[in-house]
PDB file of N, CA and C in Angstrom:
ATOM      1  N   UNK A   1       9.927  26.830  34.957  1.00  0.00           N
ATOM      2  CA  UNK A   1      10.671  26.081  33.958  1.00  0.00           C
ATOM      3  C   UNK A   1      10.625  24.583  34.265  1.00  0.00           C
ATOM      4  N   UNK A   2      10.513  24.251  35.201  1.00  0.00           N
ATOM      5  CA  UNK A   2      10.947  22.810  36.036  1.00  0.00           C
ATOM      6  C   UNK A   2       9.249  22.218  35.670  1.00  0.00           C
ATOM      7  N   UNK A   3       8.552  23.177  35.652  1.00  0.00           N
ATOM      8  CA  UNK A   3       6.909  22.346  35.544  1.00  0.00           C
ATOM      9  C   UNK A   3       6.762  22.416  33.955  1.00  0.00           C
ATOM     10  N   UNK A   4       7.332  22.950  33.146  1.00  0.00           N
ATOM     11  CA  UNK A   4       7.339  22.836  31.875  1.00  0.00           C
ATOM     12  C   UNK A   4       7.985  21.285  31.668  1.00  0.00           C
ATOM     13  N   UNK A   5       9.073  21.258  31.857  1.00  0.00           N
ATOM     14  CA  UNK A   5       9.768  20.218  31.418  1.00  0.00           C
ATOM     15  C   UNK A   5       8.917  18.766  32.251  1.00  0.00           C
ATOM     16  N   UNK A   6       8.582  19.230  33.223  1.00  0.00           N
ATOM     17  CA  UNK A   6       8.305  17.864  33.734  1.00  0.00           C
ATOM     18  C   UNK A   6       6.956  17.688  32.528  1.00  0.00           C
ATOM     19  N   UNK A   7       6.025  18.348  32.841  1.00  0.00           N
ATOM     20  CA  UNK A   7       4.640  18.593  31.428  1.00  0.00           C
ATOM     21  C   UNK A   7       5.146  17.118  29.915  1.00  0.00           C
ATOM     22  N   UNK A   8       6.684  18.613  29.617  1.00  0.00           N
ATOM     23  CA  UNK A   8       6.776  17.988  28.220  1.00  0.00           C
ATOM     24  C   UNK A   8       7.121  16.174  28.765  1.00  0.00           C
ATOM     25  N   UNK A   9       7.879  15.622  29.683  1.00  0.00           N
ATOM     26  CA  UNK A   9       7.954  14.596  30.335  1.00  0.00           C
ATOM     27  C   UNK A   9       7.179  13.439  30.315  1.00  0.00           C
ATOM     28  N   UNK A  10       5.604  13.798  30.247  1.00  0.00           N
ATOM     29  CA  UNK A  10       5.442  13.038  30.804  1.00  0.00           C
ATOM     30  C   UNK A  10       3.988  13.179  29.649  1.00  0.00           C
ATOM     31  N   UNK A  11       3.751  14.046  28.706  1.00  0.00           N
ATOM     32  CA  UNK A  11       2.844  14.486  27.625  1.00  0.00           C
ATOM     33  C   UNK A  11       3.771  13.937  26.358  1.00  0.00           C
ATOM     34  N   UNK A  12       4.854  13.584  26.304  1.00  0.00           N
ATOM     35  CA  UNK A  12       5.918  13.032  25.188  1.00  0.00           C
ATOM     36  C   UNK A  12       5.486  12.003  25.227  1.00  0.00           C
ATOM     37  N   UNK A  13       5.400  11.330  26.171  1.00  0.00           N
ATOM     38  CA  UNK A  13       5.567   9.583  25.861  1.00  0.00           C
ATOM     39  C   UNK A  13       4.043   8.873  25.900  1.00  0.00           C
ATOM     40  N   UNK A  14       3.320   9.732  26.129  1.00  0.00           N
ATOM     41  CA  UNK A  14       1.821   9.605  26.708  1.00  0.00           C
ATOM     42  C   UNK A  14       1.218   9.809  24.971  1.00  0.00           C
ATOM     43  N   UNK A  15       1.784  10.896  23.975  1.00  0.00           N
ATOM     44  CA  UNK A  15       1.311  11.239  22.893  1.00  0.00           C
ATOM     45  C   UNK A  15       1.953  10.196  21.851  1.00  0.00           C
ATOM     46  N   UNK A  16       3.071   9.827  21.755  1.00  0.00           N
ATOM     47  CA  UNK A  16       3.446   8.673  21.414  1.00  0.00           C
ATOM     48  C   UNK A  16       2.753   7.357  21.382  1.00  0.00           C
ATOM     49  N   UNK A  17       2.338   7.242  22.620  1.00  0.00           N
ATOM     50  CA  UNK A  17       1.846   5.744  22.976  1.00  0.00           C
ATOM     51  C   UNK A  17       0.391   6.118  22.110  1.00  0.00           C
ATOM     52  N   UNK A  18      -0.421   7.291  22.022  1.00  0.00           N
ATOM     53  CA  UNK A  18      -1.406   7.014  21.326  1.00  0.00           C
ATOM     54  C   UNK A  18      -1.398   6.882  20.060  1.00  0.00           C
ATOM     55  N   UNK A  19      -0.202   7.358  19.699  1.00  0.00           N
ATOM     56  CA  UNK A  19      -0.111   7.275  17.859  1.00  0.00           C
ATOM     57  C   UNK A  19      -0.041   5.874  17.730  1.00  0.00           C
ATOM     58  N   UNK A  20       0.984   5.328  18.713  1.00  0.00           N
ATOM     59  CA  UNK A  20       0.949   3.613  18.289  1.00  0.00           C
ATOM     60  C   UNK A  20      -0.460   3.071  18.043  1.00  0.00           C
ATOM     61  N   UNK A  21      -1.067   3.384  19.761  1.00  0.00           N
ATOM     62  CA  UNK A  21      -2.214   2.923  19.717  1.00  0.00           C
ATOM     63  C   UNK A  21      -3.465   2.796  18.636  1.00  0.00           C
ATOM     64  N   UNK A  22      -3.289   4.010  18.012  1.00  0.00           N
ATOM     65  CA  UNK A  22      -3.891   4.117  16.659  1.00  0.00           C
ATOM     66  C   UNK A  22      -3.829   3.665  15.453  1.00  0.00           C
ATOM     67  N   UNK A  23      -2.230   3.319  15.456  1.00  0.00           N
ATOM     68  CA  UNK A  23      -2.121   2.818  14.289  1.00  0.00           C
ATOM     69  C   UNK A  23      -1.939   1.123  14.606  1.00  0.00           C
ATOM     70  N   UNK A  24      -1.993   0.821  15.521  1.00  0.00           N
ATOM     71  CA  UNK A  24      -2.359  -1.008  15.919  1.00  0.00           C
ATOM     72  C   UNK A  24      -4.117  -1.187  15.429  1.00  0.00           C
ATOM     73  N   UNK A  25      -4.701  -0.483  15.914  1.00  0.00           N
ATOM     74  CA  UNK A  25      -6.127   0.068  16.098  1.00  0.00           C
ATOM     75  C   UNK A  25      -6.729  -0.340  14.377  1.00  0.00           C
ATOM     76  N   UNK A  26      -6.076   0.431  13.879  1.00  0.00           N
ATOM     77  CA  UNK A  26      -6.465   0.624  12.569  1.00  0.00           C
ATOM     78  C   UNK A  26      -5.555  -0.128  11.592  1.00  0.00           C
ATOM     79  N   UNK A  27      -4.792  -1.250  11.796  1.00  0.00           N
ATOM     80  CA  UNK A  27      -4.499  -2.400  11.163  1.00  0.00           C
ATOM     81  C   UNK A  27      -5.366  -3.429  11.672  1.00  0.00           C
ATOM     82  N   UNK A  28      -5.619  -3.587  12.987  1.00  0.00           N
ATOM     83  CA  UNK A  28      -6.802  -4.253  13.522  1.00  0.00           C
ATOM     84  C   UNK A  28      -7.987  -4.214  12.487  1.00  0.00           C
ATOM     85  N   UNK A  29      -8.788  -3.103  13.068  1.00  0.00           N
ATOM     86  CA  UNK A  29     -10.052  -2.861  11.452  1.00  0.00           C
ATOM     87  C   UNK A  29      -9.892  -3.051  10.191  1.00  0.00           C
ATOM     88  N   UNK A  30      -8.881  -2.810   9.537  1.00  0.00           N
ATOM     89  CA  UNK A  30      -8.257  -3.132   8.183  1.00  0.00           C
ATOM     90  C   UNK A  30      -8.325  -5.021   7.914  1.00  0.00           C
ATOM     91  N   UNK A  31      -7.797  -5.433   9.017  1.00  0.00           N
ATOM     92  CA  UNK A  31      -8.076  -7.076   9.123  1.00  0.00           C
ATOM     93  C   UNK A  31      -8.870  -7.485   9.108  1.00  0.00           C
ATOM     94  N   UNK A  32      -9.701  -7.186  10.178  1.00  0.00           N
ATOM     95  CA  UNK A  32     -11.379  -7.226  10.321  1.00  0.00           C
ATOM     96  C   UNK A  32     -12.444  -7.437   9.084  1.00  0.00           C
ATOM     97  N   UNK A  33     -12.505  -5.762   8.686  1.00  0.00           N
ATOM     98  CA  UNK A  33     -13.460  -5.749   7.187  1.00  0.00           C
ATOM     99  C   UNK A  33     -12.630  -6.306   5.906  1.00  0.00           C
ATOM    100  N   UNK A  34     -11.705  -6.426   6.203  1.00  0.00           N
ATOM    101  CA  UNK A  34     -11.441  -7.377   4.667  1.00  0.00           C
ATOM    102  C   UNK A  34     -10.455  -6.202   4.051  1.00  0.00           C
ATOM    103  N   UNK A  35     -10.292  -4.861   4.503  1.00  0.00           N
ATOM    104  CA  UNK A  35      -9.274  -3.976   3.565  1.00  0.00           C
ATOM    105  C   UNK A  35      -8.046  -4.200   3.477  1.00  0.00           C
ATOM    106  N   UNK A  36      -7.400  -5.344   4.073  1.00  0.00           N
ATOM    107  CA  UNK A  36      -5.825  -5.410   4.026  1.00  0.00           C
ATOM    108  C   UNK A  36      -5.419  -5.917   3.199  1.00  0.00           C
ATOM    109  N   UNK A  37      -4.138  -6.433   2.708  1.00  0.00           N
ATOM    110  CA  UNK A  37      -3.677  -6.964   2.002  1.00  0.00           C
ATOM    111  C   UNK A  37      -4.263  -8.609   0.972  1.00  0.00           C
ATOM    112  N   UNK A  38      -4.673  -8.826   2.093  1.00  0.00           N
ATOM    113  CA  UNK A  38      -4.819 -10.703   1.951  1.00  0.00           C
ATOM    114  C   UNK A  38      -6.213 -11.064   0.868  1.00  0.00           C
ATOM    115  N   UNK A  39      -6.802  -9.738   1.002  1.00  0.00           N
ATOM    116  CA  UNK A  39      -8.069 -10.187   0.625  1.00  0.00           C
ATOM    117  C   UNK A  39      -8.537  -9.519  -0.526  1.00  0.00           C
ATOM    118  N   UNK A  40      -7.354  -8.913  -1.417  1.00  0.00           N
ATOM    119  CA  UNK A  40      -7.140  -8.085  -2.708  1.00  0.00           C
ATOM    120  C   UNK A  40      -7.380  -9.335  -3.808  1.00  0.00           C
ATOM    121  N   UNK A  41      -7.962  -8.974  -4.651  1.00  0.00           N
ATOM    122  CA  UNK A  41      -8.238 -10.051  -5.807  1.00  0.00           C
ATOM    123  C   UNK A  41      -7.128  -9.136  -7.354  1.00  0.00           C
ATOM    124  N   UNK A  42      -7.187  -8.028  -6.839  1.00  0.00           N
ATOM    125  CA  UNK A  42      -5.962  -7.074  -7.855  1.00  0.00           C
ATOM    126  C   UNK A  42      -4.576  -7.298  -6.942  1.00  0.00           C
ATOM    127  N   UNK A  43      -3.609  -7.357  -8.225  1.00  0.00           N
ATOM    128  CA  UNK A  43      -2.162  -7.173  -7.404  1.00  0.00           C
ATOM    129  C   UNK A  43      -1.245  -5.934  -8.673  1.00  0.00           C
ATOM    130  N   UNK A  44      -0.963  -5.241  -7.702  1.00  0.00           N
ATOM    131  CA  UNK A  44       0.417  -4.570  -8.680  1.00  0.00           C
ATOM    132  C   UNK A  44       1.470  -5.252  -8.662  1.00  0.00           C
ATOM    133  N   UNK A  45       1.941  -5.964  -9.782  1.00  0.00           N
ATOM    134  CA  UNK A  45       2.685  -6.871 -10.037  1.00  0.00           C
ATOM    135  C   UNK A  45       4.214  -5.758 -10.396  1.00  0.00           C
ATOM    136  N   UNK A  46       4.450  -5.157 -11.172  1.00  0.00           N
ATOM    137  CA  UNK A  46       5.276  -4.339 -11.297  1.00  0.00           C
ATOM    138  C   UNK A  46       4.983  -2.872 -11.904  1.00  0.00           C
ATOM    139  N   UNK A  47       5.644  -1.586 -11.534  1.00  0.00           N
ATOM    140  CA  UNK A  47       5.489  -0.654 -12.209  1.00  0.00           C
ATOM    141  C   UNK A  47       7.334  -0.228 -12.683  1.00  0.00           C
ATOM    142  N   UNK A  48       6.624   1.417 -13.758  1.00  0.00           N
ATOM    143  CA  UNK A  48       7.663   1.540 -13.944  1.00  0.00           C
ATOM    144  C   UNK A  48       7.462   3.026 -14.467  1.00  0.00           C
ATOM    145  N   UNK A  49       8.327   3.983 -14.187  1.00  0.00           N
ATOM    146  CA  UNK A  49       8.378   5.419 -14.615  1.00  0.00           C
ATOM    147  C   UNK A  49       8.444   5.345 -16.081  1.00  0.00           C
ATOM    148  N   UNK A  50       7.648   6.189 -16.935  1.00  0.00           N
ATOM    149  CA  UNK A  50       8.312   6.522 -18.711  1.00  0.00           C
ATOM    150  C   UNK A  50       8.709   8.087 -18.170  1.00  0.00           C
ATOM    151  N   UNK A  51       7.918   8.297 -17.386  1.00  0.00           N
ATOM    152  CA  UNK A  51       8.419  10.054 -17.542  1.00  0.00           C
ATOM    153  C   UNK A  51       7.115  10.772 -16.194  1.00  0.00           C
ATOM    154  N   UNK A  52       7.819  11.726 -15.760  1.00  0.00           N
ATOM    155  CA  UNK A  52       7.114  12.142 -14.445  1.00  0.00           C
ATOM    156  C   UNK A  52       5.723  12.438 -14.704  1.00  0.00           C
ATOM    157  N   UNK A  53       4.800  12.733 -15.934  1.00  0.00           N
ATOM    158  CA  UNK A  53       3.547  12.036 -16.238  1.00  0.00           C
ATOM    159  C   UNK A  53       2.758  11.001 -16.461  1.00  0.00           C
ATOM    160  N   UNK A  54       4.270   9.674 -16.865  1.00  0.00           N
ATOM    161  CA  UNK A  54       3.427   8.795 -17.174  1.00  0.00           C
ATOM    162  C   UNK A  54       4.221   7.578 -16.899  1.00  0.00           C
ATOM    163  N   UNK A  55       3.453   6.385 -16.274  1.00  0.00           N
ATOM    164  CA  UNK A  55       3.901   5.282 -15.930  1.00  0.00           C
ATOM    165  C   UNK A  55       3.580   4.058 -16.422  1.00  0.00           C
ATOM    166  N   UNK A  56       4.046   2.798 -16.635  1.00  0.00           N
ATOM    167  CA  UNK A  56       3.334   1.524 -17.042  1.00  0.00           C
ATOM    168  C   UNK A  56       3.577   1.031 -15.709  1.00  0.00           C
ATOM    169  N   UNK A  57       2.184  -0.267 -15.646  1.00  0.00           N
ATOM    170  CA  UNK A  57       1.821  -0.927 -14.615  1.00  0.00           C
ATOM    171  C   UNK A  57       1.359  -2.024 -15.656  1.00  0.00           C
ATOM    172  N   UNK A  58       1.590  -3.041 -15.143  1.00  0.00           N
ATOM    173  CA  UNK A  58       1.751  -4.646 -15.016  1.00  0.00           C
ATOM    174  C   UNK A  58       0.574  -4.574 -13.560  1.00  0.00           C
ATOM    175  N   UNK A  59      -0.983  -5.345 -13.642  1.00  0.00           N
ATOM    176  CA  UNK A  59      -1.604  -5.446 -12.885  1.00  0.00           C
ATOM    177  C   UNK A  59      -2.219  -7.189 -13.327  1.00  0.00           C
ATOM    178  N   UNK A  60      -2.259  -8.034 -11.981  1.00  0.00           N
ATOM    179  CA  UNK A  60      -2.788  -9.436 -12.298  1.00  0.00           C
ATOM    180  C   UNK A  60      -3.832  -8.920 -11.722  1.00  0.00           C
ATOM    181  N   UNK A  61      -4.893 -10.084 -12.438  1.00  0.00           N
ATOM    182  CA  UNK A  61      -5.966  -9.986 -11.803  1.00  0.00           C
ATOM    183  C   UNK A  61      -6.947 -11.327 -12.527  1.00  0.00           C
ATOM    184  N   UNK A  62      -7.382 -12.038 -11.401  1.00  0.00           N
ATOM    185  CA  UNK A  62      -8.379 -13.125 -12.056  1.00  0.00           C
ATOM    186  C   UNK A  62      -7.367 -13.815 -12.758  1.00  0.00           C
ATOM    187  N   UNK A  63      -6.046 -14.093 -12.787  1.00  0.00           N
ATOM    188  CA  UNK A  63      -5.527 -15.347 -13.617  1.00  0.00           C
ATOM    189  C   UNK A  63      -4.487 -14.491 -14.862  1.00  0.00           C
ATOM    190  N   UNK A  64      -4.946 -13.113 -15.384  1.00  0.00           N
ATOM    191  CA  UNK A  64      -4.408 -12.512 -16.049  1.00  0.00           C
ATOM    192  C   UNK A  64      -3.697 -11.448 -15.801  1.00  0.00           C
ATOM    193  N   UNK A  65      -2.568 -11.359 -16.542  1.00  0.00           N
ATOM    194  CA  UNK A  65      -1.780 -10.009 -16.037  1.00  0.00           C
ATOM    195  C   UNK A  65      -2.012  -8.998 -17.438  1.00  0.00           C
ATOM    196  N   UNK A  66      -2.418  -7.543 -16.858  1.00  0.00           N
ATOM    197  CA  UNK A  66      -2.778  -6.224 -17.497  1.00  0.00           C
ATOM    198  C   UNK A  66      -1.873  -5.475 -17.731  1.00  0.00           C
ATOM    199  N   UNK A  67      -1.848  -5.120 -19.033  1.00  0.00           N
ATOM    200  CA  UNK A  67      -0.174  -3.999 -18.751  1.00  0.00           C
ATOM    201  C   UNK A  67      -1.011  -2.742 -19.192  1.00  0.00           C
ATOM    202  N   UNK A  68      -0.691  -1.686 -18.336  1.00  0.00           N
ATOM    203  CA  UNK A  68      -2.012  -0.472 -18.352  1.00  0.00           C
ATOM    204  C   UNK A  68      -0.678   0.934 -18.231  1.00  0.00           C
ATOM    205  N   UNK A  69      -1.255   1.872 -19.184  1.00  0.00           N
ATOM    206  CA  UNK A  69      -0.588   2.999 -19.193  1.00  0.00           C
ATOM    207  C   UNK A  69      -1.240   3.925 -17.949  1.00  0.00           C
ATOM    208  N   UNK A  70      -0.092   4.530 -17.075  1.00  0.00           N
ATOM    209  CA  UNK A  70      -1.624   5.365 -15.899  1.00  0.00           C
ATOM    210  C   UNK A  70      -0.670   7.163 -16.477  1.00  0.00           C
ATOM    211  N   UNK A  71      -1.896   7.833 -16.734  1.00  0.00           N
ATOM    212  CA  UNK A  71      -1.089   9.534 -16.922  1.00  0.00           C
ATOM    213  C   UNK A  71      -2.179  10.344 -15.680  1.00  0.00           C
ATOM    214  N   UNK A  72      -2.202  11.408 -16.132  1.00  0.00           N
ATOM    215  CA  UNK A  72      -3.045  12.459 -15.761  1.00  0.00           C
ATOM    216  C   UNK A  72      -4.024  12.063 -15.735  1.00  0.00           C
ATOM    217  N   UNK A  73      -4.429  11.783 -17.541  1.00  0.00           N
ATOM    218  CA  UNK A  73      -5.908  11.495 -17.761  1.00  0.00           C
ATOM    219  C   UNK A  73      -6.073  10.443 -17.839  1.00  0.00           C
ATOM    220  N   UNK A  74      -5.681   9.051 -16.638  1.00  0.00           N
ATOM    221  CA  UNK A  74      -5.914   7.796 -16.453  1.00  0.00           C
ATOM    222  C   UNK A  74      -5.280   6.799 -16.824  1.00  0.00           C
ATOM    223  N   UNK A  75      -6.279   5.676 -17.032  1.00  0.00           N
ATOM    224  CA  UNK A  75      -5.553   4.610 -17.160  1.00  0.00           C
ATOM    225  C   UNK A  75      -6.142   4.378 -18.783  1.00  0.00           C
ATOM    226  N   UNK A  76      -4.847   3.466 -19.203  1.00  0.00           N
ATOM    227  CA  UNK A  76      -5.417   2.966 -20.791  1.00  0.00           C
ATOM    228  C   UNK A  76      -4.602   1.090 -20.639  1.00  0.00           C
ATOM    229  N   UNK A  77      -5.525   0.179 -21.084  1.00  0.00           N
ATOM    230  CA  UNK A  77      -5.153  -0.955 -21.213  1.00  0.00           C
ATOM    231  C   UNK A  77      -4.201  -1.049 -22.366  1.00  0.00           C
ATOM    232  N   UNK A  78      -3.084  -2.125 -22.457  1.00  0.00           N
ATOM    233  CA  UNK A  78      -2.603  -1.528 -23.628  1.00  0.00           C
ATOM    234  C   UNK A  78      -2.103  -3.402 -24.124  1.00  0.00           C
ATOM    235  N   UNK A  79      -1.968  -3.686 -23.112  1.00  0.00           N
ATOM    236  CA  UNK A  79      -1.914  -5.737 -23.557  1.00  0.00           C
ATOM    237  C   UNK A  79      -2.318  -6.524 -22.095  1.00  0.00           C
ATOM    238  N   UNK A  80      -2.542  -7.424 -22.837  1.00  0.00           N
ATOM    239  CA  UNK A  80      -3.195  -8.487 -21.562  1.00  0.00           C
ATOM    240  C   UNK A  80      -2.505  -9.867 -21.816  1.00  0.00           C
ATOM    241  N   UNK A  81      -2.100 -11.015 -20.913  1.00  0.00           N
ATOM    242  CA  UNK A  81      -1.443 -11.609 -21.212  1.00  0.00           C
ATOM    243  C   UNK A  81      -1.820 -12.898 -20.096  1.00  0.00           C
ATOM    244  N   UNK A  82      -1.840 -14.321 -19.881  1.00  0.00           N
ATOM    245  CA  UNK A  82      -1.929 -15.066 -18.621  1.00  0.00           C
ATOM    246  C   UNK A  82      -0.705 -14.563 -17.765  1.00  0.00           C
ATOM    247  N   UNK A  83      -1.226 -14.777 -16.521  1.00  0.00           N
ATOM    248  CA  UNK A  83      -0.233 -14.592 -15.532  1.00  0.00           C
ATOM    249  C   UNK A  83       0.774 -15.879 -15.632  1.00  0.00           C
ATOM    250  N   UNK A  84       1.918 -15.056 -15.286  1.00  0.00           N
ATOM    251  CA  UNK A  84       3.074 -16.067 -14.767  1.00  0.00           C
ATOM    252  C   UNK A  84       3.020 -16.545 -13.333  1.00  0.00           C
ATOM    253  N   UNK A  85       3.493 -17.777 -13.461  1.00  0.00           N
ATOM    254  CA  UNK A  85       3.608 -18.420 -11.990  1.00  0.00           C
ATOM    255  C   UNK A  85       4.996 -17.683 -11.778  1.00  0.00           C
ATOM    256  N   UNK A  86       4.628 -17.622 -10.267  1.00  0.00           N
ATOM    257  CA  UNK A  86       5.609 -16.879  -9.724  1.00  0.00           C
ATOM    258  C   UNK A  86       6.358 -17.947  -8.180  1.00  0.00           C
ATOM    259  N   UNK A  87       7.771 -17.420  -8.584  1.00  0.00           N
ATOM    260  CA  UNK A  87       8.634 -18.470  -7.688  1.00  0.00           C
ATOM    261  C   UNK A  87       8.422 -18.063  -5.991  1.00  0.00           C
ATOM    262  N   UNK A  88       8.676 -18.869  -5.380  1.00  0.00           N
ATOM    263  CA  UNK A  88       8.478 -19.000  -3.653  1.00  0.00           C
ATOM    264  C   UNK A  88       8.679 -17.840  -3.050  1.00  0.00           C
ATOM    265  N   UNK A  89       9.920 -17.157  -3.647  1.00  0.00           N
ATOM    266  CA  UNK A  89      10.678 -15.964  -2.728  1.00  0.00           C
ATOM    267  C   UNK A  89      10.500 -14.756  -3.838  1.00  0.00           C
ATOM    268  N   UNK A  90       9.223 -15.020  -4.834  1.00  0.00           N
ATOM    269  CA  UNK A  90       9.088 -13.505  -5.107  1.00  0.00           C
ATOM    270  C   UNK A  90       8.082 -13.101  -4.777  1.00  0.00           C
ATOM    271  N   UNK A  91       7.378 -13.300  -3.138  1.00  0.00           N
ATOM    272  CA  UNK A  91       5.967 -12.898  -3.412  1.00  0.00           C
ATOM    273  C   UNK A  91       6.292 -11.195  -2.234  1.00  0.00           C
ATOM    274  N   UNK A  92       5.621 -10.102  -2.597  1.00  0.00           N
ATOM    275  CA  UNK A  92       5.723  -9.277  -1.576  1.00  0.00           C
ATOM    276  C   UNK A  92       5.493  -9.112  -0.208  1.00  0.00           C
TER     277      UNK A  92
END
C-alpha cells in the first residue's frame, strides 16, 4: 500500500507538469507559424443564439463587417456594412 501511494506521489505531479508542458509548447508553435490570435485578418465581432439551430454572427473582415446566418446547412450572408471603429477598452 505504502509503494502505491508513494507511485501515485510522485507520477501526480510529474503528469501534471507535462500537461503544462504541452500546452506552453503548443502556444509557443501557435506564435511561431502565425496560428494565434494576432495574425487573424477575420474577427468574430459578435454572435448571437436565434434558436439551438441557428445563430447570427457579425464577422469584420478587410474594413467590413458581415452579418452571416450559420445553421446546420452553413453559412448565408445576409448584410454587409463598413466596420465601426471601435473604442480602446472594447477590444478582446
Amino acid at each position: 500500500m505504502l509503494w502505491y501511494v508513494l507511485k501515485l506521489l510522485i507520477l501526480l505531479p510529474l503528469i501534471a507538469l507535462m500537461i503544462w508542458g504541452c500546452l506552453r509548447l503548443a502556444k509557443l508553435v501557435q506564435a511561431r507559424t502565425g496560428v494565434g490570435a494576432g495574425s487573424k485578418s477575420i474577427r468574430v465581432v459578435e454572435t448571437t443564439m436565434l434558436s439551438p439551430t441557428l445563430k447570427l454572427a457579425v464577422i469584420e473582415f478587410h474594413g467590413r463587417e458581415i452579418l452571416v446566418s450559420v445553421s446546420r446547412q452553413g453559412l448565408s450572408r445576409l448584410a454587409e456594412a463598413p466596420a465601426r471603429l471601435r473604442a480602446a477598452g472594447d477590444r478582446e
